[in-house]
N, C-alpha and C. Protein backbone atom coordinates (compact mmCIF):
# COMPACT_ATOMS: atom_id res chain seq x y z
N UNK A 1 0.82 -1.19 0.00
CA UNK A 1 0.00 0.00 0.00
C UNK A 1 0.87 1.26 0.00
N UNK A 2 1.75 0.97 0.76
CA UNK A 2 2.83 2.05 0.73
C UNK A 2 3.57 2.23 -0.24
N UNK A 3 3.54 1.69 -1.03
CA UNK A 3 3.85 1.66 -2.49
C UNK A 3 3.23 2.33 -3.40
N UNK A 4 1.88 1.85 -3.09
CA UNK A 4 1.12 2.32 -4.26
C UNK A 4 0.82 3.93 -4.10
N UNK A 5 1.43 4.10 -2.66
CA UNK A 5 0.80 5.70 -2.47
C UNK A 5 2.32 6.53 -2.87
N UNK A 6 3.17 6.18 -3.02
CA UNK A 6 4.02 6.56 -3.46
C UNK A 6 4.39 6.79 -4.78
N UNK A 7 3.64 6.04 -5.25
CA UNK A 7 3.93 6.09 -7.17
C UNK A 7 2.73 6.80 -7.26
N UNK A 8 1.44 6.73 -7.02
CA UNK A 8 0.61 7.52 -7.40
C UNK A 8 0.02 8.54 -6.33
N UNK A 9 1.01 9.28 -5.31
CA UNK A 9 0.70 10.04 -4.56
C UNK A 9 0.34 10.97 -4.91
N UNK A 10 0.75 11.82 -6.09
CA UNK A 10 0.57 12.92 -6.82
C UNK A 10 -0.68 12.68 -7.68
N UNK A 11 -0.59 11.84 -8.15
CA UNK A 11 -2.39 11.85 -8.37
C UNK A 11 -3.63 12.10 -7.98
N UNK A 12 -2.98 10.64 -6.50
CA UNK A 12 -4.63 11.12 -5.37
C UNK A 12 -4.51 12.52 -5.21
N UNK A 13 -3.36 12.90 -4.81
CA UNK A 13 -3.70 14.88 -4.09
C UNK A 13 -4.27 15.43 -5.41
N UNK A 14 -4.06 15.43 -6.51
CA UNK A 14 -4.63 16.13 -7.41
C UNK A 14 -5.80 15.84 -7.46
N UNK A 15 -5.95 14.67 -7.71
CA UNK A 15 -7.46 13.94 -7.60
C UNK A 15 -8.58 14.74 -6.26
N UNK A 16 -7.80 14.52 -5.35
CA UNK A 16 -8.10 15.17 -4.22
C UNK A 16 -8.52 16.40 -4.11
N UNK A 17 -7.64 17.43 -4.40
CA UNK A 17 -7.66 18.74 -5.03
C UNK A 17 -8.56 19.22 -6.08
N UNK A 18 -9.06 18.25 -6.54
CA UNK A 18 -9.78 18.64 -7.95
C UNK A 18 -11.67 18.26 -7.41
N UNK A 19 -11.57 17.81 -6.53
CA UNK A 19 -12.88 17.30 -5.51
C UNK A 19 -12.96 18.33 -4.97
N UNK A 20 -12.44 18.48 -4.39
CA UNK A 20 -12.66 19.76 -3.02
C UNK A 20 -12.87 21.01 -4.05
N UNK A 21 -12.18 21.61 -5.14
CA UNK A 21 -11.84 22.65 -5.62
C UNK A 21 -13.54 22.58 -6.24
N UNK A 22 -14.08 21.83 -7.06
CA UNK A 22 -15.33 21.72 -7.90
C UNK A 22 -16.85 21.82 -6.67
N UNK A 23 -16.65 20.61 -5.21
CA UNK A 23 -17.88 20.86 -4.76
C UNK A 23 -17.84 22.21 -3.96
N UNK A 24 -16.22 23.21 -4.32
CA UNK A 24 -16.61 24.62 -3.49
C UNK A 24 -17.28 25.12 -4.53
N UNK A 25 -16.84 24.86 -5.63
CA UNK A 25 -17.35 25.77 -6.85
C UNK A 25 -18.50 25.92 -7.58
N UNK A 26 -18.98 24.32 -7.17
CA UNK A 26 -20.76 24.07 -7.07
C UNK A 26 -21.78 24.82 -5.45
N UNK A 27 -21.00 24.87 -4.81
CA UNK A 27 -21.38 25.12 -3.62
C UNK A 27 -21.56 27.22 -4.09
N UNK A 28 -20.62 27.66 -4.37
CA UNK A 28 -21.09 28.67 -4.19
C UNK A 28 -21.40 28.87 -5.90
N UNK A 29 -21.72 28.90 -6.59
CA UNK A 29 -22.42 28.94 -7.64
C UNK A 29 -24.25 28.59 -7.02
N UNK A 30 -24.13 27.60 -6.49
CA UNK A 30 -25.65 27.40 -5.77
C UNK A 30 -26.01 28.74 -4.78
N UNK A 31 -25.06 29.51 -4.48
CA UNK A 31 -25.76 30.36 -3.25
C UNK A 31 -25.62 31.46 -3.96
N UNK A 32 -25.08 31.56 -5.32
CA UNK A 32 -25.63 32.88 -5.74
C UNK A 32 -26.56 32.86 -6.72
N UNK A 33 -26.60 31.46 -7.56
CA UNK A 33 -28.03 31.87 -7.96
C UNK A 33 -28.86 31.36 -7.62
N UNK A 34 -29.32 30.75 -6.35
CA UNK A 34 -31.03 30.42 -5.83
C UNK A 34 -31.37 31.85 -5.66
N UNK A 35 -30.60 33.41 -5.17
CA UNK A 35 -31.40 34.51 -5.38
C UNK A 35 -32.10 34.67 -6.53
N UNK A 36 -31.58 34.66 -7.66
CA UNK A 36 -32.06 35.29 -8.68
C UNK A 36 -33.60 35.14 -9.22
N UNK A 37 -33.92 33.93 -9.07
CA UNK A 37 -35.42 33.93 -9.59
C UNK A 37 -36.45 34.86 -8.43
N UNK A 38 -35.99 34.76 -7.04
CA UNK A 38 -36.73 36.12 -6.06
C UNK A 38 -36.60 37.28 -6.52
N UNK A 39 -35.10 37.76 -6.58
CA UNK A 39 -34.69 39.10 -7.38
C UNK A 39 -35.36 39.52 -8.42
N UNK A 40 -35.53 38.82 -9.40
CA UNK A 40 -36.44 38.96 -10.47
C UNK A 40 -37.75 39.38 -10.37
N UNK A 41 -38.60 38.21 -9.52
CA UNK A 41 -39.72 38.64 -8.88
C UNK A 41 -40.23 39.57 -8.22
N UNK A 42 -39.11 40.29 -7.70
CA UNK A 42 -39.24 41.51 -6.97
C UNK A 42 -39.70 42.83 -7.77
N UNK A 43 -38.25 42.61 -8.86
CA UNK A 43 -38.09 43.41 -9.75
C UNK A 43 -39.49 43.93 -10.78
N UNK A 44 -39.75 42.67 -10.80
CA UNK A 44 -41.10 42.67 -11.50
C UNK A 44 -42.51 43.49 -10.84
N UNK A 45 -42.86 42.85 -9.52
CA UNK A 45 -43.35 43.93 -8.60
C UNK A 45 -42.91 45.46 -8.98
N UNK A 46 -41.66 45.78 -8.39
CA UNK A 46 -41.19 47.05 -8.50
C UNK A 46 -41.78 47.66 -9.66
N UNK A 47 -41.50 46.90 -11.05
CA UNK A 47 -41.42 47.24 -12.22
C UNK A 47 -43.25 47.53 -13.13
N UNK A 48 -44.17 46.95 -12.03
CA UNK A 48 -45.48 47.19 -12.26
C UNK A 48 -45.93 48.09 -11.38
N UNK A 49 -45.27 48.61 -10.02
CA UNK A 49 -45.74 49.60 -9.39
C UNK A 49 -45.16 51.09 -9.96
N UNK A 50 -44.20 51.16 -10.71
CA UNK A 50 -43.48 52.22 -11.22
C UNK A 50 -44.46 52.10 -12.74
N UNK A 51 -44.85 51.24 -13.18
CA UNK A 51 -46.10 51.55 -14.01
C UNK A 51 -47.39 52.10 -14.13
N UNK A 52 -47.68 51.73 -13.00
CA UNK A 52 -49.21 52.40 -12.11
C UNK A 52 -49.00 53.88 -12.16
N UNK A 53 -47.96 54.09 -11.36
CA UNK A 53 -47.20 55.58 -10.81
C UNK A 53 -47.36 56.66 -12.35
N UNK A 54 -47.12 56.04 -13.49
CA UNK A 54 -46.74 56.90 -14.38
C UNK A 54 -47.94 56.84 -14.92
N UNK A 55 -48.54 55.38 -14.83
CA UNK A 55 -49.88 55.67 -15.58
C UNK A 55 -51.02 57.25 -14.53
N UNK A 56 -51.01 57.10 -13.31
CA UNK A 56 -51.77 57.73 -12.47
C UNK A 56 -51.05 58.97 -12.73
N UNK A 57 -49.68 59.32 -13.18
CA UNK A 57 -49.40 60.54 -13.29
C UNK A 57 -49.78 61.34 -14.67
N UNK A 58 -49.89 60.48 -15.53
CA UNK A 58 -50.48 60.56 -17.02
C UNK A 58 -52.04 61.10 -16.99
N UNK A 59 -52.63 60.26 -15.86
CA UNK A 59 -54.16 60.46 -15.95
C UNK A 59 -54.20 62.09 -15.07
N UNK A 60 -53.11 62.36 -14.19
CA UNK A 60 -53.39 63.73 -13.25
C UNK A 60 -53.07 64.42 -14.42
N UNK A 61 -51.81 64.50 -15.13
CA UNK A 61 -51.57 65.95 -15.81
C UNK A 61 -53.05 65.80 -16.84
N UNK A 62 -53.64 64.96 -17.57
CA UNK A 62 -54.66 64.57 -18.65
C UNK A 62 -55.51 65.63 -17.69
N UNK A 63 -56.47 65.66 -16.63
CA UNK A 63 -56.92 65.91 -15.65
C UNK A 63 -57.12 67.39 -15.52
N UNK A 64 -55.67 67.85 -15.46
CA UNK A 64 -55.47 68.81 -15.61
C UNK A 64 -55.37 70.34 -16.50
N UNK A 65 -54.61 68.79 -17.20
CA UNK A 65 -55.29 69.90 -19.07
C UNK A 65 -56.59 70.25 -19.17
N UNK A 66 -57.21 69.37 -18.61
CA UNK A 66 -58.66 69.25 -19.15
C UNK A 66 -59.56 70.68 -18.19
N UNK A 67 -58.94 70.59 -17.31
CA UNK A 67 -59.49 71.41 -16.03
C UNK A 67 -58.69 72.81 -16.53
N UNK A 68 -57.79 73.16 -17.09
CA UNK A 68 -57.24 73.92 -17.57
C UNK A 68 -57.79 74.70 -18.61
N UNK A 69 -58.51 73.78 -19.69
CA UNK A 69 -59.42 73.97 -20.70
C UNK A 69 -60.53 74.60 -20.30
N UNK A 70 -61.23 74.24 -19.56
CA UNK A 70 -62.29 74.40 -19.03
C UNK A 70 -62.36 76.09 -18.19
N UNK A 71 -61.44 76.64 -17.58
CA UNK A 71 -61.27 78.17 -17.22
C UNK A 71 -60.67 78.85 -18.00
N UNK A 72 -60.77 78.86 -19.17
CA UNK A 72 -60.51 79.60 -20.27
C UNK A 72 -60.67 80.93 -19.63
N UNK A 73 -59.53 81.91 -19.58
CA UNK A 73 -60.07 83.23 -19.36
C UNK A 73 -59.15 83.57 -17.63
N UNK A 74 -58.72 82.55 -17.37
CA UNK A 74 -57.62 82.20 -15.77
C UNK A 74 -56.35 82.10 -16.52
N UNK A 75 -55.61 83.52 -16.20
CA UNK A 75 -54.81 83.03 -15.93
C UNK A 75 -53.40 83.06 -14.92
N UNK A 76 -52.48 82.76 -14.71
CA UNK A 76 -51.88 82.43 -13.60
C UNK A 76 -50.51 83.63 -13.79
N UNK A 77 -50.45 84.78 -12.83
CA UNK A 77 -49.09 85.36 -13.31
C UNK A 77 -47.92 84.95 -12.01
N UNK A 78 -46.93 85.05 -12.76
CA UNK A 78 -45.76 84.72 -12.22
C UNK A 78 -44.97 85.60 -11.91
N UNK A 79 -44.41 85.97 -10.24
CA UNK A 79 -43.65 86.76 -10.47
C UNK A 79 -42.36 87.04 -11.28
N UNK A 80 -41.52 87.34 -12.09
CA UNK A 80 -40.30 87.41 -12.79
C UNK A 80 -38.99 87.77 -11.42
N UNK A 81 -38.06 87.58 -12.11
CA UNK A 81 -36.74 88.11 -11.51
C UNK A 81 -36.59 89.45 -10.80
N UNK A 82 -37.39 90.50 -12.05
CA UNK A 82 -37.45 91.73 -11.38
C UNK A 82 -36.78 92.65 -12.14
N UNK A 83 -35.56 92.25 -12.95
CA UNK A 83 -35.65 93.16 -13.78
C UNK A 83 -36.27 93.88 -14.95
N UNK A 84 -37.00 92.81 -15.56
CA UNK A 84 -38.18 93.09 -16.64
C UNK A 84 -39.00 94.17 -15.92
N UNK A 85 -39.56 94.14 -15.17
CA UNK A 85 -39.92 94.87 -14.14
C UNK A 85 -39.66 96.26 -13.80
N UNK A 86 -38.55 96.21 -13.33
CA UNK A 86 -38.07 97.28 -13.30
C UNK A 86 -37.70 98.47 -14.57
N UNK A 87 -37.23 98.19 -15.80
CA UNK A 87 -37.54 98.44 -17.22
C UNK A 87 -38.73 99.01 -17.36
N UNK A 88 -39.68 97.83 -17.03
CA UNK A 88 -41.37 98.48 -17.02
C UNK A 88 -41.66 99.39 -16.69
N UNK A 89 -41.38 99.77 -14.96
CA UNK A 89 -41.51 100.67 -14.48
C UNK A 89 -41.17 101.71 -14.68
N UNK A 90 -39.58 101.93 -15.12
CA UNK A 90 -39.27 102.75 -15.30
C UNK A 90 -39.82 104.11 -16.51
N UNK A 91 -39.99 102.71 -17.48
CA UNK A 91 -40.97 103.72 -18.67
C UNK A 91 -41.90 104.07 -18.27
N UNK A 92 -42.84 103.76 -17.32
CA UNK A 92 -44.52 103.97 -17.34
C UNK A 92 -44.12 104.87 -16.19
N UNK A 93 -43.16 105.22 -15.45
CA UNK A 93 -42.77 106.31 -14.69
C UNK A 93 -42.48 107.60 -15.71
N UNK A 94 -41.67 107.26 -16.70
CA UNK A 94 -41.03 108.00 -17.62
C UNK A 94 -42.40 108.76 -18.36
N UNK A 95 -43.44 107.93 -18.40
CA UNK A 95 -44.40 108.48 -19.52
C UNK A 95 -45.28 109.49 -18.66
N UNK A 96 -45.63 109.24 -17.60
CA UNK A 96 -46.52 109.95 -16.65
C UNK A 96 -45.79 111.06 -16.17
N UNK A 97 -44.93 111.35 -15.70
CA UNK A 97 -43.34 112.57 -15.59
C UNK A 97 -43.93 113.38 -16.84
N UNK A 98 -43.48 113.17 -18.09
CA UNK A 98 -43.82 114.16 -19.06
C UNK A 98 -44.95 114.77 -19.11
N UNK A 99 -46.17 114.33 -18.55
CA UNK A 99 -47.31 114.82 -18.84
C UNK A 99 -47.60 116.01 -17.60
């Protein structure tokens, strides 16, 4: 026996080596993808609630246009920066002065 482990000692360890090296390599190959079909599933969730979201945001601005349409004659002023403004003023100061 001591023989035989001597002529083919380098084998078994390789042999050996080549066992251990493959069921680590099955081993973690198994623990990263049993996630993936959950991950996916998730994703999918995610990926129909971010659908809803845009659809319901589609139907508010729609909503809105529509409600927009409808006060024809509203409309909304904004204040500016202030210099336009000031320009303005200045002429309609300028025009009333002369008179």
């Amino acid at each position: 026996m001591s023989r035989f482990l001597r002529d083919n000692g380098s084998i078994i360890t390789l042999l050996g080596a080549g066992i251990i090296i493959g069921s680590s390599a099955t081993v973690i190959y198994y623990k990263l993808t049993r996630n993936i079909p959950r991950e996916i599933a998730e994703l999918a969730v995610k990926l129909e609630r971010l659908c809803q979201d845009v659809n319901e945001l589609k139907r508010m601005l729609e909503d809105a246009s529509q409600s927009k349409k409808r006060r024809s004659g509203y409309y909304s002023v904004h204040q500016s920066s202030g210099e336009d403004d000031d320009e303005f003023e200045e002429a309609f100061d300028d025009t009333f002065d002369e008179r």
